[in-house]
PDB file of N, CA and C in Angstrom:
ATOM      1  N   UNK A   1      -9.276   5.213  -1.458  1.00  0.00           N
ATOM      2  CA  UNK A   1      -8.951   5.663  -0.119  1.00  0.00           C
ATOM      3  C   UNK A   1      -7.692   6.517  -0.196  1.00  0.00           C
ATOM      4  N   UNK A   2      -7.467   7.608   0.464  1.00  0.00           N
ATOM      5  CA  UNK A   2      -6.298   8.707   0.726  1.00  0.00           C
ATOM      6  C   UNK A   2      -6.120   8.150   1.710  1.00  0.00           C
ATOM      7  N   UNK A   3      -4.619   8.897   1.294  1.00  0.00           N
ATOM      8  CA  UNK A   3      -3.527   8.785   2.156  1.00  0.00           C
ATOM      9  C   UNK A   3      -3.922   9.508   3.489  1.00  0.00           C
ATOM     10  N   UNK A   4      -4.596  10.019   3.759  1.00  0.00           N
ATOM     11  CA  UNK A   4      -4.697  10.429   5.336  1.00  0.00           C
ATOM     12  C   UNK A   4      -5.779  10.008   5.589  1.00  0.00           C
ATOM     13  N   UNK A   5      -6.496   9.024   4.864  1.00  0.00           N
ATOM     14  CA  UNK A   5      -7.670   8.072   5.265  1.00  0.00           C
ATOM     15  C   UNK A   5      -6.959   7.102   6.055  1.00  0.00           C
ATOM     16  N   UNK A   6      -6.300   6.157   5.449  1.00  0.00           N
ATOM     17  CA  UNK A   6      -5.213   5.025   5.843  1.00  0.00           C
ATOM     18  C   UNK A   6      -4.324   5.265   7.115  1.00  0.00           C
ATOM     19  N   UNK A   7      -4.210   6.436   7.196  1.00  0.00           N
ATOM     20  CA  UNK A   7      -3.117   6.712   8.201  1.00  0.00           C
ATOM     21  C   UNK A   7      -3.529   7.695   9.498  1.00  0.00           C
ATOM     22  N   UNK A   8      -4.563   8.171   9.251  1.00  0.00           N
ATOM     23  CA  UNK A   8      -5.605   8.457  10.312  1.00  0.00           C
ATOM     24  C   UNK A   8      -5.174  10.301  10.979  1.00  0.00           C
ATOM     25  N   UNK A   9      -4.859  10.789   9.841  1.00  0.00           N
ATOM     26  CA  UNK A   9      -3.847  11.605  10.006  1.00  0.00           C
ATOM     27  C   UNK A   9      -4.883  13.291   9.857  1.00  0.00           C
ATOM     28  N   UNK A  10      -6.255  13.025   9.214  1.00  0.00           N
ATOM     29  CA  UNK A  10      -7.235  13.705   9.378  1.00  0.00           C
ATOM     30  C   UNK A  10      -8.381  13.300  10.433  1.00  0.00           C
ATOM     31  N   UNK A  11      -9.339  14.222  10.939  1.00  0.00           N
ATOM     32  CA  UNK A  11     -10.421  13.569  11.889  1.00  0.00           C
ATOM     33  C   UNK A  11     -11.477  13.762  10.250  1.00  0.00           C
ATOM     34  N   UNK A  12     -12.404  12.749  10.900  1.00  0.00           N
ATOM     35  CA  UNK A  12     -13.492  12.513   9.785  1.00  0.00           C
ATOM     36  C   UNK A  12     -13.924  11.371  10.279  1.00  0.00           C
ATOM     37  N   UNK A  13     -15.835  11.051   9.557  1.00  0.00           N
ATOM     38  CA  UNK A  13     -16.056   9.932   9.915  1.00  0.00           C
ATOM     39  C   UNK A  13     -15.652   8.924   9.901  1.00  0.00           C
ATOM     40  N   UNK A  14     -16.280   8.061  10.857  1.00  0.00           N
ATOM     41  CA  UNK A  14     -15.557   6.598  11.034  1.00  0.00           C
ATOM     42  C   UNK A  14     -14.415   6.601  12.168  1.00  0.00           C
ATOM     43  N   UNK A  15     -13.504   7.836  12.038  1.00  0.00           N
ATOM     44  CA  UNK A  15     -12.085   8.071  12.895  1.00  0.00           C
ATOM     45  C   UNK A  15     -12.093   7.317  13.853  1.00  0.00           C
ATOM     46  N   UNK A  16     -11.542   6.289  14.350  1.00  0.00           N
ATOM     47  CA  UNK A  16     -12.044   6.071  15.571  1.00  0.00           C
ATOM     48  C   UNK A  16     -11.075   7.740  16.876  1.00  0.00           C
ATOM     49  N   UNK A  17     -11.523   7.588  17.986  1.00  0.00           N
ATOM     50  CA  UNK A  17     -11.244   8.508  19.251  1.00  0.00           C
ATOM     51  C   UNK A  17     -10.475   7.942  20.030  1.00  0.00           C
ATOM     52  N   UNK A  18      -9.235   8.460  19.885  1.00  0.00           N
ATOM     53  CA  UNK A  18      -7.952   7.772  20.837  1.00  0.00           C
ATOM     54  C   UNK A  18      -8.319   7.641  22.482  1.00  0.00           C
ATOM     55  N   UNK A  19      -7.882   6.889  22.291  1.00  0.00           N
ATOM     56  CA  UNK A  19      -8.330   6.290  24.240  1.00  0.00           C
ATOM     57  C   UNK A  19      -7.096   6.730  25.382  1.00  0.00           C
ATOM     58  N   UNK A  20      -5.888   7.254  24.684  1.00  0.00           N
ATOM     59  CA  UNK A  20      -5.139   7.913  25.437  1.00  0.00           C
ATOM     60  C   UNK A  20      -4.320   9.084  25.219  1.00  0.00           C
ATOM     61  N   UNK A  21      -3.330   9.679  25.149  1.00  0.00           N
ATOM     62  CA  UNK A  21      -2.920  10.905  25.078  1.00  0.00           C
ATOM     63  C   UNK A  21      -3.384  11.918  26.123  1.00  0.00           C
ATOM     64  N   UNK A  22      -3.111  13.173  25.240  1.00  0.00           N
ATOM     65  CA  UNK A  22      -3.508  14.695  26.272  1.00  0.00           C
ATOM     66  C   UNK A  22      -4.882  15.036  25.967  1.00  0.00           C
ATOM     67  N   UNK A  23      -5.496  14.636  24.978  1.00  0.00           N
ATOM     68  CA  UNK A  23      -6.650  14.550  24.863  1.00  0.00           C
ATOM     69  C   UNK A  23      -7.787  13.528  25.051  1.00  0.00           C
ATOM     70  N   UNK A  24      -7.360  12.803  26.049  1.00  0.00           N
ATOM     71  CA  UNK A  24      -8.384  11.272  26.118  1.00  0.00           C
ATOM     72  C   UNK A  24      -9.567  11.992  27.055  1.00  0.00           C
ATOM     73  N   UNK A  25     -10.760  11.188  26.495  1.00  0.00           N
ATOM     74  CA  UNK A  25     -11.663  11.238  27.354  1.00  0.00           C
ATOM     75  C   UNK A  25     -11.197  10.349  28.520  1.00  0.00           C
ATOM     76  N   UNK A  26     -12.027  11.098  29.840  1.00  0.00           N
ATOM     77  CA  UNK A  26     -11.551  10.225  31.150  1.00  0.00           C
ATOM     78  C   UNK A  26     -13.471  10.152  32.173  1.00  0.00           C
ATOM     79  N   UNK A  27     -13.679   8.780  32.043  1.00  0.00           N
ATOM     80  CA  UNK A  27     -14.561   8.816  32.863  1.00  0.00           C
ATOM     81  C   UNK A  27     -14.731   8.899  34.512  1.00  0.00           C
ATOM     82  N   UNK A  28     -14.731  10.224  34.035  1.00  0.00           N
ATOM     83  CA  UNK A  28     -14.133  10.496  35.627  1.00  0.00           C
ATOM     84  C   UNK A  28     -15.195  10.135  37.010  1.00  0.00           C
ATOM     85  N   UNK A  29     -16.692   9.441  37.230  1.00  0.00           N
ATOM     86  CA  UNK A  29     -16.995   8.565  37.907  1.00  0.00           C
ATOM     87  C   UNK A  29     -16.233   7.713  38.475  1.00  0.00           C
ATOM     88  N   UNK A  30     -15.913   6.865  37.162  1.00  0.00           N
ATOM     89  CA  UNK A  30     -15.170   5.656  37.311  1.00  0.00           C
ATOM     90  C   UNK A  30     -13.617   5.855  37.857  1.00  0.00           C
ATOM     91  N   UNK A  31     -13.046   6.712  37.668  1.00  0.00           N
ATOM     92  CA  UNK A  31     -11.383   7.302  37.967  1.00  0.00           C
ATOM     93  C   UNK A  31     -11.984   7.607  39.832  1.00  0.00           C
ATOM     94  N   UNK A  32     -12.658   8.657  40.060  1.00  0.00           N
ATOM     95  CA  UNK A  32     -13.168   8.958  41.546  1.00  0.00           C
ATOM     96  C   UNK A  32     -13.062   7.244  42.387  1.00  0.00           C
ATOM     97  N   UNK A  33     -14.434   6.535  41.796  1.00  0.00           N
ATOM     98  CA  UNK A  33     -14.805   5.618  42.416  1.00  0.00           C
ATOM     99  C   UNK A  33     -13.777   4.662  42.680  1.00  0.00           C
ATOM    100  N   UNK A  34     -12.380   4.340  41.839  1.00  0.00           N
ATOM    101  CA  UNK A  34     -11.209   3.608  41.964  1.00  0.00           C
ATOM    102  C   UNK A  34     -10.494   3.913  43.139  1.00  0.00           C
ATOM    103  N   UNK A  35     -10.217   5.747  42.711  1.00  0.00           N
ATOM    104  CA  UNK A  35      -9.229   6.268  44.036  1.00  0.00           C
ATOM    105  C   UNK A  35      -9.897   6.367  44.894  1.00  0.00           C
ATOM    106  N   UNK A  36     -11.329   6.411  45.102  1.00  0.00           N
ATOM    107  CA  UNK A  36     -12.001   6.222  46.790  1.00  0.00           C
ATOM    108  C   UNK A  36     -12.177   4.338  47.345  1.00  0.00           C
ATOM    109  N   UNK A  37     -11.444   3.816  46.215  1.00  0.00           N
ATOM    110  CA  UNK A  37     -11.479   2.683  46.628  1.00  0.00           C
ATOM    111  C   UNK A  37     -10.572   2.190  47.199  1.00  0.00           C
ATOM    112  N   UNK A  38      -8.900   2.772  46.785  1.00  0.00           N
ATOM    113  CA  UNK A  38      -7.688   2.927  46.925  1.00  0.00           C
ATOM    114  C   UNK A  38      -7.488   3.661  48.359  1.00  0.00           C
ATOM    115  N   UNK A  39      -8.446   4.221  48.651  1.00  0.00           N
ATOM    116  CA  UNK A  39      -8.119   5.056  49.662  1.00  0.00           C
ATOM    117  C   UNK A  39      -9.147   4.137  51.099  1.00  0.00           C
ATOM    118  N   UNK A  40      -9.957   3.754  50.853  1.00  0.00           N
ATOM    119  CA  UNK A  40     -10.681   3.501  52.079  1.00  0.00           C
ATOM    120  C   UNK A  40      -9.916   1.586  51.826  1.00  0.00           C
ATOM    121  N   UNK A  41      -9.397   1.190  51.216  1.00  0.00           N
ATOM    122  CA  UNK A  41      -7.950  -0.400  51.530  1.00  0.00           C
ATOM    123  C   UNK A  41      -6.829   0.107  51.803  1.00  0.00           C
ATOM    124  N   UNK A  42      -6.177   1.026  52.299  1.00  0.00           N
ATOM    125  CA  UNK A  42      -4.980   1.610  52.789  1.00  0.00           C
ATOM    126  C   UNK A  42      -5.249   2.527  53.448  1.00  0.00           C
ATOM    127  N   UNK A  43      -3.835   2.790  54.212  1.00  0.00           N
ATOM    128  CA  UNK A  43      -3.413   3.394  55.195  1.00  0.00           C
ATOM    129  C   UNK A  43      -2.975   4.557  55.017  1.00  0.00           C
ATOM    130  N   UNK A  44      -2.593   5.739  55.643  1.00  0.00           N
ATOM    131  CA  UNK A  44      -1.969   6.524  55.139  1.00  0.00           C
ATOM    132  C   UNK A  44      -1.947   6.972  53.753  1.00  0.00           C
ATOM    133  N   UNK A  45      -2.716   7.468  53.226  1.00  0.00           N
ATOM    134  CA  UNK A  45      -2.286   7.830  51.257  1.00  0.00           C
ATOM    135  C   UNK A  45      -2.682   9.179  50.872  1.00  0.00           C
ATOM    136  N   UNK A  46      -1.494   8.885  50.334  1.00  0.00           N
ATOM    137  CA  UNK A  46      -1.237  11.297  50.175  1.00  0.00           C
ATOM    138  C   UNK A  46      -1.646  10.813  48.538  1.00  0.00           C
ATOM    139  N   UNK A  47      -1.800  12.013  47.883  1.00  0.00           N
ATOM    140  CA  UNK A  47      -2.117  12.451  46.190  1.00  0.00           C
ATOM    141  C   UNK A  47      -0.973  13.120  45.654  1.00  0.00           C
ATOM    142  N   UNK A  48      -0.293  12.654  44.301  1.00  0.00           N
ATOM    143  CA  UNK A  48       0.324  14.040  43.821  1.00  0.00           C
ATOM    144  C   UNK A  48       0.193  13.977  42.481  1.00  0.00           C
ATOM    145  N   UNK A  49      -0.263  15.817  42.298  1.00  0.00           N
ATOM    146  CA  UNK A  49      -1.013  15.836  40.712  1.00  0.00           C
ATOM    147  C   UNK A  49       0.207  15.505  40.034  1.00  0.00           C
ATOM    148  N   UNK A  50       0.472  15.146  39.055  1.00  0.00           N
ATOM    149  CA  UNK A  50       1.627  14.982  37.647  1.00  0.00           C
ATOM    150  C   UNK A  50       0.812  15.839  36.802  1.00  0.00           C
ATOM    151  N   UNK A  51       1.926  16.954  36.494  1.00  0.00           N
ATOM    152  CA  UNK A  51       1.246  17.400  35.274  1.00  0.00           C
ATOM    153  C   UNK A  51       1.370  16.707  33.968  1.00  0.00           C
ATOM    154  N   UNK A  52       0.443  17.731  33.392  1.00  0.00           N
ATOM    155  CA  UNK A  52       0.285  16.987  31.943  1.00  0.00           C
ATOM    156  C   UNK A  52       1.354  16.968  30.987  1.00  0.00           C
ATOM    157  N   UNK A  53       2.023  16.110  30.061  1.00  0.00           N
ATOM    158  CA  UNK A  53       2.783  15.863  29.059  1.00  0.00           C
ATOM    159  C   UNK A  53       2.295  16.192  27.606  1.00  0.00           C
ATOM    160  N   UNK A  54       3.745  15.780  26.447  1.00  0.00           N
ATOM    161  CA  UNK A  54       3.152  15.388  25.342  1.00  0.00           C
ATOM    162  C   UNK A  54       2.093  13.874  24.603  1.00  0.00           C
ATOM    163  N   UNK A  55       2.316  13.614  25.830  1.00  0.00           N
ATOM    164  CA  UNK A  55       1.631  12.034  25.564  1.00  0.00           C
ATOM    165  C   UNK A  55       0.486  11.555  26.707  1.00  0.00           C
ATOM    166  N   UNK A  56       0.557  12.525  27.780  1.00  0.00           N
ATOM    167  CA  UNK A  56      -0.407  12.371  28.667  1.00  0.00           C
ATOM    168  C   UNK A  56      -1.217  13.038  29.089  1.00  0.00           C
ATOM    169  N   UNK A  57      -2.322  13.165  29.789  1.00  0.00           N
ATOM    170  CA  UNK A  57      -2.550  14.175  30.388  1.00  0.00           C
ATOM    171  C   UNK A  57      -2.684  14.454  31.853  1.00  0.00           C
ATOM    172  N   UNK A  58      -3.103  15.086  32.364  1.00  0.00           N
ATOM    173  CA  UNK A  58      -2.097  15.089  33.949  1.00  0.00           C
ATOM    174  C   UNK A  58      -2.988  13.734  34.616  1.00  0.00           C
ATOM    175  N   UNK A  59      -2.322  13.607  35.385  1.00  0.00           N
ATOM    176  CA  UNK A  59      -2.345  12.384  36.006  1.00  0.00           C
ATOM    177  C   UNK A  59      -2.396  12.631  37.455  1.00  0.00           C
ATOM    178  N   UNK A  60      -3.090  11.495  39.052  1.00  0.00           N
ATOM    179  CA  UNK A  60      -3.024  11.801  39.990  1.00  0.00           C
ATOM    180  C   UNK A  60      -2.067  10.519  40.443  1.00  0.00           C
ATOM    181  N   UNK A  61      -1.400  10.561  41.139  1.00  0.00           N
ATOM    182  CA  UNK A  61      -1.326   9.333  41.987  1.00  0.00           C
ATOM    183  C   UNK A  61      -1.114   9.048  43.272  1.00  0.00           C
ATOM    184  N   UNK A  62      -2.092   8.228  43.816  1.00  0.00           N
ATOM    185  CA  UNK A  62      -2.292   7.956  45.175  1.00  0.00           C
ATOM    186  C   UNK A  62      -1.001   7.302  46.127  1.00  0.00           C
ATOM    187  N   UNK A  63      -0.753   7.372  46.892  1.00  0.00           N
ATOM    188  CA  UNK A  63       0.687   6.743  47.437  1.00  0.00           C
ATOM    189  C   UNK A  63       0.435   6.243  49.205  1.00  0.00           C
ATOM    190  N   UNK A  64       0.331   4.983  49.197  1.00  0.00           N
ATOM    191  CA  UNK A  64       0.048   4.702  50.660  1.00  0.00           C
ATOM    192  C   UNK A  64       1.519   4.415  51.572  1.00  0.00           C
ATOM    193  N   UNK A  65       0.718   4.806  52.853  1.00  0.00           N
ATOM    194  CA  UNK A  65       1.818   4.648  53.929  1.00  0.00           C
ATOM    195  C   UNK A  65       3.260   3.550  53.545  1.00  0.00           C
ATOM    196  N   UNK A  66       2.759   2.402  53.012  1.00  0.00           N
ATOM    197  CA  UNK A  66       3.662   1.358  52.628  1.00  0.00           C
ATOM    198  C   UNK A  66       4.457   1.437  50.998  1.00  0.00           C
ATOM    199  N   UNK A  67       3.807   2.734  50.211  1.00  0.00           N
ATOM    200  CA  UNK A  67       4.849   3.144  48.891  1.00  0.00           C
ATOM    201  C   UNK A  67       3.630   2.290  48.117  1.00  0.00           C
ATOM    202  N   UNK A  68       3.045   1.149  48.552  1.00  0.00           N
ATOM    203  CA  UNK A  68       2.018   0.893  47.138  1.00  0.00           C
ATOM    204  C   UNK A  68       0.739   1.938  46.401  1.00  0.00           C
ATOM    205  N   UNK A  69       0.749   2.175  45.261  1.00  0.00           N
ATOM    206  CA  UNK A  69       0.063   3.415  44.207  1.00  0.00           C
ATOM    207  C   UNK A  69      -0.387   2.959  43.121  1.00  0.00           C
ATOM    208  N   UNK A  70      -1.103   3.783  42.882  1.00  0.00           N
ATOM    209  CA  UNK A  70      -1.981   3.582  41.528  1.00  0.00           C
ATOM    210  C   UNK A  70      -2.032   5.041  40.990  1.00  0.00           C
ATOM    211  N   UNK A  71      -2.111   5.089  39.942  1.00  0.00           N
ATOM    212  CA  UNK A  71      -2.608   5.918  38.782  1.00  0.00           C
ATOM    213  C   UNK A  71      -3.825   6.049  37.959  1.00  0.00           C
ATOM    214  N   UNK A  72      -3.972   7.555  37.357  1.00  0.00           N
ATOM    215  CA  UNK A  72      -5.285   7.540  36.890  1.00  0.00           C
ATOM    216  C   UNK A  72      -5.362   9.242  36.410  1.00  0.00           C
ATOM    217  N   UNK A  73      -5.811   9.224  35.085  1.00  0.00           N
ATOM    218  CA  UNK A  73      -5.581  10.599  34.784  1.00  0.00           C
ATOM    219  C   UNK A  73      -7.043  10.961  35.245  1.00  0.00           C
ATOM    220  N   UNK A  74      -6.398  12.499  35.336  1.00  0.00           N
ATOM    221  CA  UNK A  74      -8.018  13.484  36.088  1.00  0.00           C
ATOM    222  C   UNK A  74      -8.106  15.019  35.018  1.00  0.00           C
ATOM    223  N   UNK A  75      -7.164  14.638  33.804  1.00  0.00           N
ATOM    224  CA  UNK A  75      -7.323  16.222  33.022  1.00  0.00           C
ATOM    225  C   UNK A  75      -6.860  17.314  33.436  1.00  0.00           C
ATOM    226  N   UNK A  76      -6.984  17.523  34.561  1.00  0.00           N
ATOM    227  CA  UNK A  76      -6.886  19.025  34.518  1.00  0.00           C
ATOM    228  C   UNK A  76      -6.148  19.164  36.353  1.00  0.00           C
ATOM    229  N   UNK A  77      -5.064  19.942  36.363  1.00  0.00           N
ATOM    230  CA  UNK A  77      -4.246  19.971  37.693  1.00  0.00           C
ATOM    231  C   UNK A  77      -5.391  20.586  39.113  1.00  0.00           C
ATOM    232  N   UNK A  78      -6.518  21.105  38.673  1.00  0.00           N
ATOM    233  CA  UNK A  78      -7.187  21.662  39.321  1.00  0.00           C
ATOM    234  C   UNK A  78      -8.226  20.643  39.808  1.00  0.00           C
ATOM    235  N   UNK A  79      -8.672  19.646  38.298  1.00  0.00           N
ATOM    236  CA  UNK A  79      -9.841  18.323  39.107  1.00  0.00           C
ATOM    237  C   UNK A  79      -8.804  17.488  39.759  1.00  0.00           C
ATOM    238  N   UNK A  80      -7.387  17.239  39.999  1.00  0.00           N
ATOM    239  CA  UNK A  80      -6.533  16.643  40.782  1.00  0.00           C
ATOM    240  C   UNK A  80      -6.454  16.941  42.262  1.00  0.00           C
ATOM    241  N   UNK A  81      -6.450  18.677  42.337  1.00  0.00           N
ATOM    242  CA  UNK A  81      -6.733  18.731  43.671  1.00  0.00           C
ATOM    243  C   UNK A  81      -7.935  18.648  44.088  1.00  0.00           C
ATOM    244  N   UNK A  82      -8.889  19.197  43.302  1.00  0.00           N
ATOM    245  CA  UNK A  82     -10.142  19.083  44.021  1.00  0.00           C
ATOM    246  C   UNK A  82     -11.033  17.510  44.030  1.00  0.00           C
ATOM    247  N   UNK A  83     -10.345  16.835  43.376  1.00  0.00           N
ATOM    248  CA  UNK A  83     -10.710  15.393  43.864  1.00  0.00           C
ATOM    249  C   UNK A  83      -9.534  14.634  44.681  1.00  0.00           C
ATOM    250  N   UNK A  84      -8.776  14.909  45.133  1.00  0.00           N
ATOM    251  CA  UNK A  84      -7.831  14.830  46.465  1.00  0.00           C
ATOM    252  C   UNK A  84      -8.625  15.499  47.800  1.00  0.00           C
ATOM    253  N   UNK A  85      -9.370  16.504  47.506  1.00  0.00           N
ATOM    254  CA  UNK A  85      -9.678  17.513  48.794  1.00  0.00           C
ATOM    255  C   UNK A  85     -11.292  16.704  49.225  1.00  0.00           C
ATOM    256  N   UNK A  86     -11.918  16.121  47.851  1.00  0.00           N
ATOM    257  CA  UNK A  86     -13.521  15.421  48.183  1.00  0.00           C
ATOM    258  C   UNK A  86     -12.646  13.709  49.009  1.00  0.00           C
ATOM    259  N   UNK A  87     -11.900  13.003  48.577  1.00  0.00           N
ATOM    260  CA  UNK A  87     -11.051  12.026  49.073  1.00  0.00           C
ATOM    261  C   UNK A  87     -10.824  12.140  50.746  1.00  0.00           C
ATOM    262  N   UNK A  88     -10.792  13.342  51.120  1.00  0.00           N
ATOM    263  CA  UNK A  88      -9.968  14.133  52.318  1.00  0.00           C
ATOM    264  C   UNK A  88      -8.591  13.387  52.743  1.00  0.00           C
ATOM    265  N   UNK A  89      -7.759  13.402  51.368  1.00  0.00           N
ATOM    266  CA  UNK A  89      -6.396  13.538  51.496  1.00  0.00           C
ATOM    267  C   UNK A  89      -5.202  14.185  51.359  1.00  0.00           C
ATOM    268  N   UNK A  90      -4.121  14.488  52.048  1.00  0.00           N
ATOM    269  CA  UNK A  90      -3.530  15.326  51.632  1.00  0.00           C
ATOM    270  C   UNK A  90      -3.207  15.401  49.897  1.00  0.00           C
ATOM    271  N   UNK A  91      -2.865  16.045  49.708  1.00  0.00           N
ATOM    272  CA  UNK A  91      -2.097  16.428  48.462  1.00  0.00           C
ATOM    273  C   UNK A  91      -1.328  17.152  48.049  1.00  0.00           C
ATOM    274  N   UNK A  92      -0.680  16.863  47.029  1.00  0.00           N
ATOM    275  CA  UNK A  92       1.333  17.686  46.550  1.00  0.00           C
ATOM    276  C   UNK A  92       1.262  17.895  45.121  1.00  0.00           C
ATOM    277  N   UNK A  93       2.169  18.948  44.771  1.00  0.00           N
ATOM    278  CA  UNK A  93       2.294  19.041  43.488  1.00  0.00           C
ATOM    279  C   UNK A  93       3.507  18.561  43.220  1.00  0.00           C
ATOM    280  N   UNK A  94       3.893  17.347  42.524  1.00  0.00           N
ATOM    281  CA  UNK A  94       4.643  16.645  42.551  1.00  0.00           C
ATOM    282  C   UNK A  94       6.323  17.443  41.736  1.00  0.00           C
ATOM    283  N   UNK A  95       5.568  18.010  40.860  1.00  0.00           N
ATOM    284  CA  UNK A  95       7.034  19.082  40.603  1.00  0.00           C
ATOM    285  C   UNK A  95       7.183  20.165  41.589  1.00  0.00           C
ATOM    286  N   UNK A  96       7.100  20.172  42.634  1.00  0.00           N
ATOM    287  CA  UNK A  96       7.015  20.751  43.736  1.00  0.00           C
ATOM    288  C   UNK A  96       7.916  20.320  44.761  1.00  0.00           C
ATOM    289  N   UNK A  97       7.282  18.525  45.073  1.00  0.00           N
ATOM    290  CA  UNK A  97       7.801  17.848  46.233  1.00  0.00           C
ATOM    291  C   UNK A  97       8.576  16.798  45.208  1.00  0.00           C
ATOM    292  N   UNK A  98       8.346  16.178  44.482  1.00  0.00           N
ATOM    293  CA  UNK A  98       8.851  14.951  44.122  1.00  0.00           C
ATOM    294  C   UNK A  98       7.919  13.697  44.529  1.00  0.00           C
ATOM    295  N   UNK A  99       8.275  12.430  44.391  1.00  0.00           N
ATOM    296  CA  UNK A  99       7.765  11.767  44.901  1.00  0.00           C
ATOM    297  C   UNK A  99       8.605  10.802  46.076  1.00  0.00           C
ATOM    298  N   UNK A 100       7.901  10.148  47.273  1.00  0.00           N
ATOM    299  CA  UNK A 100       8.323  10.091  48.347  1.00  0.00           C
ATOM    300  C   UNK A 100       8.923   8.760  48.350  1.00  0.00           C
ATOM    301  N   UNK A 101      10.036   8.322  48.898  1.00  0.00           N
ATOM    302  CA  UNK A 101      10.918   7.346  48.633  1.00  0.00           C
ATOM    303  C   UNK A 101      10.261   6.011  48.970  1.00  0.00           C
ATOM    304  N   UNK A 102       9.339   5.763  49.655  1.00  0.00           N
ATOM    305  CA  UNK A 102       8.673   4.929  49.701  1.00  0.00           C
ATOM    306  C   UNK A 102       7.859   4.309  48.851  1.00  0.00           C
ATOM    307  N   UNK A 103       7.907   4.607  48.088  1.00  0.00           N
ATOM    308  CA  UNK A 103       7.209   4.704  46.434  1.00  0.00           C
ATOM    309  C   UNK A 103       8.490   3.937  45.945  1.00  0.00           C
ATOM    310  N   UNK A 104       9.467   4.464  46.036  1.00  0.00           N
ATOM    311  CA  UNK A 104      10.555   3.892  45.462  1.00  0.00           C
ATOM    312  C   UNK A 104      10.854   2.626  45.788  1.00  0.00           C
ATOM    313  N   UNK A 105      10.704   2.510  46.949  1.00  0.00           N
ATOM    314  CA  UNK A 105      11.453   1.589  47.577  1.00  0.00           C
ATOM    315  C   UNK A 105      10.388   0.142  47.328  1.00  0.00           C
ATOM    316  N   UNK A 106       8.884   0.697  47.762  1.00  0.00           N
ATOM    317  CA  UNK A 106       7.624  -0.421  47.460  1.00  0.00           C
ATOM    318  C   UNK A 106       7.809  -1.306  45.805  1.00  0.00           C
ATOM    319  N   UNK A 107       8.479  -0.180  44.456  1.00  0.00           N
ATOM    320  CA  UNK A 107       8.756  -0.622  43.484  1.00  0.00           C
ATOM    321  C   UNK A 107       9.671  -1.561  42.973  1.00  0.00           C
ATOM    322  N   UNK A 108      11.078  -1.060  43.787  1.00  0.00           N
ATOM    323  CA  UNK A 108      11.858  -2.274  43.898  1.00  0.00           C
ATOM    324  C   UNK A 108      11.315  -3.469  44.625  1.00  0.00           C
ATOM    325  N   UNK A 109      10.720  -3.556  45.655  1.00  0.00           N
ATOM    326  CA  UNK A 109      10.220  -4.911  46.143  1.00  0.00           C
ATOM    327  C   UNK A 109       9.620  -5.722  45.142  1.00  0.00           C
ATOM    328  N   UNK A 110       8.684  -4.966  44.572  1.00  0.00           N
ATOM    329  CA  UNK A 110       7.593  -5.372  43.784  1.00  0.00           C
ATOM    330  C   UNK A 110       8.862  -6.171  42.397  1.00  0.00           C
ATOM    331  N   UNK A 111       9.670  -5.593  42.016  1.00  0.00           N
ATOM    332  CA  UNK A 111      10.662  -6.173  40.945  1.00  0.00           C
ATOM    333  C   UNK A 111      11.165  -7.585  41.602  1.00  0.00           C
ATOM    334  N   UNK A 112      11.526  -7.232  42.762  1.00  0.00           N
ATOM    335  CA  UNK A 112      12.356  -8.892  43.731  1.00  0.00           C
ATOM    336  C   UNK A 112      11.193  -9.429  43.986  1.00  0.00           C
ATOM    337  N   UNK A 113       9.742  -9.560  43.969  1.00  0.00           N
ATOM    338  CA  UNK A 113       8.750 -10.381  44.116  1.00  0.00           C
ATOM    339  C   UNK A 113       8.560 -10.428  45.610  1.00  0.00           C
ATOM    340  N   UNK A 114       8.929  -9.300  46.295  1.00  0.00           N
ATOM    341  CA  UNK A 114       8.687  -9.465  47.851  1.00  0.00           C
ATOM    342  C   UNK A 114       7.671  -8.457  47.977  1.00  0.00           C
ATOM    343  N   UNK A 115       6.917  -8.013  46.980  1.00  0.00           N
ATOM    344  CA  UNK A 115       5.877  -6.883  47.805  1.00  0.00           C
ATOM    345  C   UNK A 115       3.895  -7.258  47.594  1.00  0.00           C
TER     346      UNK A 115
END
C-alpha cells in the first residue's frame, strides 16, 4: 500500500466520498423538505444565503420571528435564493445584511437553558 493510498490523498477506487466540505453532495429533496418543514412550525422566518467557504459550501439559514434557526447547505448562492423564493420567504444575502440580533439573542438563551 502507498503512501497516498493510506492517507487518502489521491481519488481512486475504494476512496470513500467526503460527506462534507465545498464539494459535498447535498440531497437537496431532503434539505427542501426540512426547510419547508421549518417554515410551516414557525412564525415569521426570513432566509440568508452564507456563502461558500474553504470548508463549506454555501449554506442557507432559516431564522424565525423568535431568533430560533437551522441550517443546511444548498451549493450554490443562486439554489439559496431560488429555494427561499419556492418557500415564499423573504430572503438576504447575509454579507449584505448580517444576521439579525435575534438570532443572537435566541443563542444565548439556548446556552442559559431558557430557550
Amino acid at each position: 500500500m502507498g503512501w497516498f493510498s493510506r492517507r487518502g490523498g489521491r481519488t481512486g477506487a475504494g476512496r470513500a466520498v467526503r460527506s462534507d466540505g465545498p464539494r459535498m453532495q447535498i440531497d437537496r429533496k431532503a434539505v427542501e423538505q426540512h426547510l419547508r418543514s421549518f417554515v410551516d412550525s414557525h412564525l415569521g422566518v426570513e432566509a440568508y444565503v452564507e456563502p461558500a467557504t474553504s470548508v463549506t459550501t454555501t449554506t442557507i439559514v432559516l431564522i424565525a420571528w423568535d431568533g430560533e434557526w437551522t441550517r443546511r447547505a444548498v451549493g450554490s448562492p443562486k439554489e439559496g435564493f431560488e429555494v427561499s423564493q419556492r418557500l415564499g420567504i423573504p430572503v438576504y444575502d447575509v454579507n449584505q445584511t448580517g444576521y439579525p440580533n435575534r438570532m443572537r439573542e435566541w443563542n444565548k438563551r439556548r446556552r442559559q437553558g431558557d430557550a
